[in-house]
Protein backbone atom coordinates (compact mmCIF):
# COMPACT_ATOMS: atom_id res chain seq x y z
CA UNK A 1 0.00 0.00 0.00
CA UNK A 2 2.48 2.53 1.19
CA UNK A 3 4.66 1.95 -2.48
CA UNK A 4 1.33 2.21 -4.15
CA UNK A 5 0.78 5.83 -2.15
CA UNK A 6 4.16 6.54 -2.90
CA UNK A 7 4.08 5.54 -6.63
CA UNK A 8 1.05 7.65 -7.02
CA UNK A 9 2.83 10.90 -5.13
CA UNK A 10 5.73 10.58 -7.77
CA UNK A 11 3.72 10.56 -10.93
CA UNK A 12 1.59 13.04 -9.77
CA UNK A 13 4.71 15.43 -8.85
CA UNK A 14 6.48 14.62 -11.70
CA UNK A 15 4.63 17.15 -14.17
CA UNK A 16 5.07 20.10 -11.67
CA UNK A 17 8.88 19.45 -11.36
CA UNK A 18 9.15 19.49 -15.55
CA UNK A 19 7.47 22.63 -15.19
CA UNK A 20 9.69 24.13 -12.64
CA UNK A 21 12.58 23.22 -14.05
CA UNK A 22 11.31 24.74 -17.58
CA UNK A 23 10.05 28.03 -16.26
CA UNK A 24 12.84 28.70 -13.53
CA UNK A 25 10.90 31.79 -12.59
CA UNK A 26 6.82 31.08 -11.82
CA UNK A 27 4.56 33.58 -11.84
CA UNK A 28 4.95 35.61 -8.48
CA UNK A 29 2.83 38.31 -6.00
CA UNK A 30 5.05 41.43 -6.97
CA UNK A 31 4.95 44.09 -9.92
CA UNK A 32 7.83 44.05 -11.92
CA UNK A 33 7.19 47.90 -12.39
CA UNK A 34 5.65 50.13 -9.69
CA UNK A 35 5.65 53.99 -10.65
CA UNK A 36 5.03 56.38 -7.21
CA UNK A 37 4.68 59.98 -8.11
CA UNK A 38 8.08 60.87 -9.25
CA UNK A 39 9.78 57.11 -8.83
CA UNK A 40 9.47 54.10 -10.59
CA UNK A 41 10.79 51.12 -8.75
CA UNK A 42 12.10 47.83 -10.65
CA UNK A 43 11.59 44.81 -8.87
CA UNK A 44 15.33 42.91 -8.87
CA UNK A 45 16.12 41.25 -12.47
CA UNK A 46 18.11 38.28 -13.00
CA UNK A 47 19.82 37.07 -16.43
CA UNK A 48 16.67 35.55 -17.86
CA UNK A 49 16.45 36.12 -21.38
CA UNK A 50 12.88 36.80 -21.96
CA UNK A 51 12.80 34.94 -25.45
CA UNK A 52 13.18 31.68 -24.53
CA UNK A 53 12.71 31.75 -20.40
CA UNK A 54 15.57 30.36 -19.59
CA UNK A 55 18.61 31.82 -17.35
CA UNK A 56 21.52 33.29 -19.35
CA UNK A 57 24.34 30.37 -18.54
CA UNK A 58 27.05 30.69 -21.29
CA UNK A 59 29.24 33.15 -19.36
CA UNK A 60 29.06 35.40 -15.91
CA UNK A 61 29.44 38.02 -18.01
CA UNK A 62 26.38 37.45 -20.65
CA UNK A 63 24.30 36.92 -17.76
CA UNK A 64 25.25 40.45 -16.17
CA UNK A 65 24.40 42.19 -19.72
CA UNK A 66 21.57 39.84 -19.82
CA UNK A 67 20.31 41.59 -16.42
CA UNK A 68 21.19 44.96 -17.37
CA UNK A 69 19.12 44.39 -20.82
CA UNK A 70 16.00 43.36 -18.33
CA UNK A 71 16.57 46.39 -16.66
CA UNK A 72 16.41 48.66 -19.91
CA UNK A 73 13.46 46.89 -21.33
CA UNK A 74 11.44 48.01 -17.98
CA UNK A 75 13.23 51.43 -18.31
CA UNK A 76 12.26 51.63 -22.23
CA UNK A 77 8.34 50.74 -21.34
CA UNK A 78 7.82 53.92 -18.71
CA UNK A 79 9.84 56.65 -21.38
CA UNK A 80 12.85 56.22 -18.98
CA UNK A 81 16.68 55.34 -19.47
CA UNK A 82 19.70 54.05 -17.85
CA UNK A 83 20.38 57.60 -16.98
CA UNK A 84 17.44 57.75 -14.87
CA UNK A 85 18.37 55.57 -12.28
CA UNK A 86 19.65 57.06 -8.96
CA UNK A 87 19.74 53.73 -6.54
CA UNK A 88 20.86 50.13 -7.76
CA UNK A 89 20.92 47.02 -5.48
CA UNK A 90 23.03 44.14 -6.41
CA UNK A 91 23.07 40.86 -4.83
CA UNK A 92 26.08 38.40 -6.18
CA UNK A 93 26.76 34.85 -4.67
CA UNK A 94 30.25 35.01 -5.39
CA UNK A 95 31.89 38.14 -4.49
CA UNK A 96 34.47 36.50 -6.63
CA UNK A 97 32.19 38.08 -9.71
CA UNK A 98 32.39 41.57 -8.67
CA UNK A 99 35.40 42.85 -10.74
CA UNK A 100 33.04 41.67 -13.84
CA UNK A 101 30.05 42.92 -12.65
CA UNK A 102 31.45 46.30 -12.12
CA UNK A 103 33.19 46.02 -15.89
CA UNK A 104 29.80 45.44 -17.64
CA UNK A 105 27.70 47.30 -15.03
CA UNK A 106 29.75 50.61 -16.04
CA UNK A 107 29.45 50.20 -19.89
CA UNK A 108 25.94 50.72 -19.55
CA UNK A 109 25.92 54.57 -17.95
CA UNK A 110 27.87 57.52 -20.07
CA UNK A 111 27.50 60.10 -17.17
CA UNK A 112 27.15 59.98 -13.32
CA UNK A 113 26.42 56.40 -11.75
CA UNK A 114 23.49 56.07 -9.49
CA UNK A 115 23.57 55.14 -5.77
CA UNK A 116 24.68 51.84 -5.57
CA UNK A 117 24.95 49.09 -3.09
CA UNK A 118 26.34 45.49 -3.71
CA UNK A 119 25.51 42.29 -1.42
CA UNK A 120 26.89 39.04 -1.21
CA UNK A 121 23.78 36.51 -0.83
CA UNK A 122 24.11 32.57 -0.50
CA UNK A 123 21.01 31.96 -3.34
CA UNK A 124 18.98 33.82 -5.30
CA UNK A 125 16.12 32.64 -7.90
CA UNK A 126 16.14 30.85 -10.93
CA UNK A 127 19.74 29.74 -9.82
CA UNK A 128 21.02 32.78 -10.80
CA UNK A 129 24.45 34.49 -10.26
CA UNK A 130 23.20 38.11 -10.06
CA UNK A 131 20.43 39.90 -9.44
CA UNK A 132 20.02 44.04 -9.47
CA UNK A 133 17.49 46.05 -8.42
CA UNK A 134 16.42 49.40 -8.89
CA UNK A 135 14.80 52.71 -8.44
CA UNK A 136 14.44 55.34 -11.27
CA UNK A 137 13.61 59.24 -11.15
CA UNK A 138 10.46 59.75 -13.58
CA UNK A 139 10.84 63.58 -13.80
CA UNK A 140 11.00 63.85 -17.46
CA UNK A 141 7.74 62.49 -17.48
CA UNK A 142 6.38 64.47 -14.81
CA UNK A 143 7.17 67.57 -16.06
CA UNK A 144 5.83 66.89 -19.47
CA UNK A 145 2.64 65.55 -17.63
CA UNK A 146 2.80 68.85 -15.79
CA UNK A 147 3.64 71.31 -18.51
CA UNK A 148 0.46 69.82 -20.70
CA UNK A 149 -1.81 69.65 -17.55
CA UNK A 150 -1.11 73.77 -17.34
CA UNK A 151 -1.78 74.52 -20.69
CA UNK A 152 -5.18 72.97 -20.75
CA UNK A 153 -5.81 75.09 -17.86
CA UNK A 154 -4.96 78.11 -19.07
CA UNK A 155 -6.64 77.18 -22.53
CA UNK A 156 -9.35 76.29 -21.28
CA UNK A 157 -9.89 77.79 -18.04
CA UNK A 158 -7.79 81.14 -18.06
CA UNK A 159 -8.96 82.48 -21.68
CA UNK A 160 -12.52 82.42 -20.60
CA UNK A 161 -14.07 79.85 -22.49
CA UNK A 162 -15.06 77.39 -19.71
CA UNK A 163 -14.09 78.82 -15.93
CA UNK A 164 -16.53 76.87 -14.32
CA UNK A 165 -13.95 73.79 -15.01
CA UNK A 166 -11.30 75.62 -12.86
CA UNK A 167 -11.97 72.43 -10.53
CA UNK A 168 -10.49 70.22 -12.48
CA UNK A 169 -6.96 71.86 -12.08
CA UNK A 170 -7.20 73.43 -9.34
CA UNK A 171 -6.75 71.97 -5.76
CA UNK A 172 -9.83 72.76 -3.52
CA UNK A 173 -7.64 75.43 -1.28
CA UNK A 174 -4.32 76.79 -2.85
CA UNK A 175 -2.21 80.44 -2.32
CA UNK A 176 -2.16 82.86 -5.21
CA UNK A 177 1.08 85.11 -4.72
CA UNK A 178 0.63 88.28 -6.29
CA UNK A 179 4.20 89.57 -6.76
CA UNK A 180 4.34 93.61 -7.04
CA UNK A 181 7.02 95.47 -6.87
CA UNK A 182 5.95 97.44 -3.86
CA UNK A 183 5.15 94.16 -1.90
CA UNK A 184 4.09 90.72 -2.07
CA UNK A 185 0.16 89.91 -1.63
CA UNK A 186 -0.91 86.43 -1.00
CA UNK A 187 -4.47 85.43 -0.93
CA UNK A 188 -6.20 81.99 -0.52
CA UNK A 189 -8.32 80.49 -3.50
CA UNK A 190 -10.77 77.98 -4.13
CA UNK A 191 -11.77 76.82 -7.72
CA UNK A 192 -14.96 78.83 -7.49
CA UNK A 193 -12.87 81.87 -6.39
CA UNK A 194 -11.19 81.34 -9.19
CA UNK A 195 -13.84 80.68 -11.77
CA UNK A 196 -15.58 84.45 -10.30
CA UNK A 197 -12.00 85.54 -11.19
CA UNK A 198 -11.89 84.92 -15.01
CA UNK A 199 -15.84 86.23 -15.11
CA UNK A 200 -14.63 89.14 -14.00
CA UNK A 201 -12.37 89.53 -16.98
CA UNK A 202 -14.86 88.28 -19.25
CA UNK A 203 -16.90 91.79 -17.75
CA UNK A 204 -13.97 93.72 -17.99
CA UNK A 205 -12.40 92.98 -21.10
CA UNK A 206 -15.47 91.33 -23.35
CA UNK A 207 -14.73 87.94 -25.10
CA UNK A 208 -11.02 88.47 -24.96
CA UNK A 209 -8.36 86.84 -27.01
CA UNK A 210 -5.89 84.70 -24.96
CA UNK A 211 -2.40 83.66 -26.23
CA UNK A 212 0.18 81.72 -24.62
CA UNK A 213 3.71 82.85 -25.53
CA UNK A 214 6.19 80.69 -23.07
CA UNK A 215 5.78 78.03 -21.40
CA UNK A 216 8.62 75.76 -19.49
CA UNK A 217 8.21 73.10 -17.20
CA UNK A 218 10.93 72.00 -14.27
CA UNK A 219 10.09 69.22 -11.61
CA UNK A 220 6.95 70.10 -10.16
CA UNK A 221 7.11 73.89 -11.91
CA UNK A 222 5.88 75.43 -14.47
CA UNK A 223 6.24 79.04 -15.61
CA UNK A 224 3.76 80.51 -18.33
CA UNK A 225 3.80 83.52 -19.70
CA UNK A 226 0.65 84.91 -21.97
CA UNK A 227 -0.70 88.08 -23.79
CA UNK A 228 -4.54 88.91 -23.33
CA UNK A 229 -6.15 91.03 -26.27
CA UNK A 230 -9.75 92.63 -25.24
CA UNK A 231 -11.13 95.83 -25.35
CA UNK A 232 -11.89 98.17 -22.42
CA UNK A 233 -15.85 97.41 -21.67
CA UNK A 234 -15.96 98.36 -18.04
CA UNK A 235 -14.40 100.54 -15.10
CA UNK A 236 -10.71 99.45 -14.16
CA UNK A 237 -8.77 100.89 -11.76
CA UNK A 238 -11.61 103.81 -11.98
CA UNK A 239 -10.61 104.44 -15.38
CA UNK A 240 -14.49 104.40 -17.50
CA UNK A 241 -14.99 102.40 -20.39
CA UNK A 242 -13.91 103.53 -23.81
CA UNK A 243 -14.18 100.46 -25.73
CA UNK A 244 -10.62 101.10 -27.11
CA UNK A 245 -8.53 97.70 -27.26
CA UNK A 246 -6.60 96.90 -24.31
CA UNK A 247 -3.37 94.32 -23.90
CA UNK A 248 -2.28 92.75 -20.60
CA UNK A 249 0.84 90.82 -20.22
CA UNK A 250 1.09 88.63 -17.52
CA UNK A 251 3.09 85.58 -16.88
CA UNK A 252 3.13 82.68 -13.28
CA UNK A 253 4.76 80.17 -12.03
CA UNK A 254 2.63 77.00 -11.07
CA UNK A 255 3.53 74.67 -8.25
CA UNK A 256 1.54 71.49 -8.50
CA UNK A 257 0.19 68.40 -6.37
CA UNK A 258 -1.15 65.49 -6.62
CA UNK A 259 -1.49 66.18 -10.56
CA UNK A 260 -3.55 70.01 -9.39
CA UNK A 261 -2.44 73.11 -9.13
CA UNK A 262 -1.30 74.08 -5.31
CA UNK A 263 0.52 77.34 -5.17
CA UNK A 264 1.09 80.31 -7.63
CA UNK A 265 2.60 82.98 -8.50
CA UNK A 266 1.92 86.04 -10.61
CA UNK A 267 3.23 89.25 -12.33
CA UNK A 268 1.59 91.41 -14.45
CA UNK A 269 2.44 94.13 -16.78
CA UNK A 270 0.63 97.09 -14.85
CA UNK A 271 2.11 100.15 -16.03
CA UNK A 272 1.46 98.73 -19.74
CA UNK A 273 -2.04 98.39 -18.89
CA UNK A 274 -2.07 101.53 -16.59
CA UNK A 275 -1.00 103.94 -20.17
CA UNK A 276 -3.91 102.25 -22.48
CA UNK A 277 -6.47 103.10 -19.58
């Protein structure tokens, strides 16, 4: 009975340990990708070459390029390179296999290395040699995400055409600096504040004409600067209306969160405006 049990065990393991040993890595609980804000973490990589599934074994060295290739591939997918790495992990079971790992670790970066630690480990996965793992910066991303994000608003929200939607750029409380030369003025918005805001211009200055000129985009920055074509429809500054055409230049600088806009800050072009008045 007990060699029938034990018979039974065996042919009933045997497909499992084929498939183990013909898909050295099985399908685990972690992300090989995980973008947070401005990071994207890489879970570690070993020399697996993703055509055929099997571990890189010809040479130490093909299976460190092998893991650095893994690592671009993730890179290439999120619009990021090796450049955009600022911490690296290593584990190596053979400390033996650092002078190599170093040699084709360095032929992969043309400018500053990332922060970099290297462990020595008794096993690692797949019966690999190496594994690396690492954390990239995202910023060019960010800032391109950030730059376009402003532009809608100021297309869309700024010119006048829909204010109401202020809300979906703005955070529910931010600061608006006013900067003038006689002294900085800081004032708390909300979206509606905001949306009352551009309404007001739209009394002001009729169905104006709103151009952006600049705009540049740093981290979690962007500046903007714009020209505003209307005509003079209403009292400003207690100047009556003439109806004549009037032009304000104005540019900010726009801190954002969470993907909205937080903070502010604004110049505008007064004594232009004051000598069309």
């Amino acid at each position: 009975m007990k060699k029938l049990l034990f018979l039974i065990l065996f042919i009933y393991s045997f497909p499992i340990m084929a498939q183990q040993r013909d898909n050295p890595v099985q399908a685990l609980p972690y992300s090989k990708v995980k973008p947070a804000k401005d990071f994207v973490f890489l879970s570690g990589q070993v020399g697996i070459n993703s055509a055929t599934g099997q571990l890189v074994t010809s040479s130490f060295e093909a299976e460190v390029h092998q893991v650095m290739k893994n690592i671009g591939s993730l890179l290439h997918e999120q619009g990021l390179a090796y450049s955009d790495l600022v911490n690296v992990t290593i584990y190596l079971k053979s400390m033996d296999n650092y002078p190599i790992t170093n040699q084709v670790y360095r032929s992969y970066f043309t400018g500053d290395f990332p922060a970099r630690v290297c462990i020595a480990v008794t096993d690692l996965p797949a019966k690999a040699n190496i594994e690396i793992a690492s954390t990239a910066w995202s910023h060019t991303n960010s800032s391109a995400e950030n730059k376009q994000l402003i532009r809608r608003f100021l297309e869309r929200v700024r010119s006048g055409k829909n204010p109401d939607h202020a809300g979906l750029y703005m955070a529910d409380t931010l600061l608006a600096h006013q900067m003038n030369a006689e002294g900085e003025t800081s004032v708390k918005r909300t979206p509606q504040d905001y949306a009352e805001h551009v309404k007001e211009f739209l009394t002001l200055y009729g169905n104006f004409h709103f151009e952006i000129t600049e705009i540049i985009a740093e981290d979690d920055r962007v500046y903007a600067r714009w020209k505003q074509t209307g005509k003079h429809l209403a009292t400003i500054d207690g100047h009556p209306a003439t109806g004549k055409p009037l032009i304000e230049i104005a540019s900010a600088v726009y801190r954002l969160e969470n993907g909205k806009i937080k903070e502010y800050w604004i110049q505008i072009d007064r004594l232009g405006l004051e000598k069309q008045l």
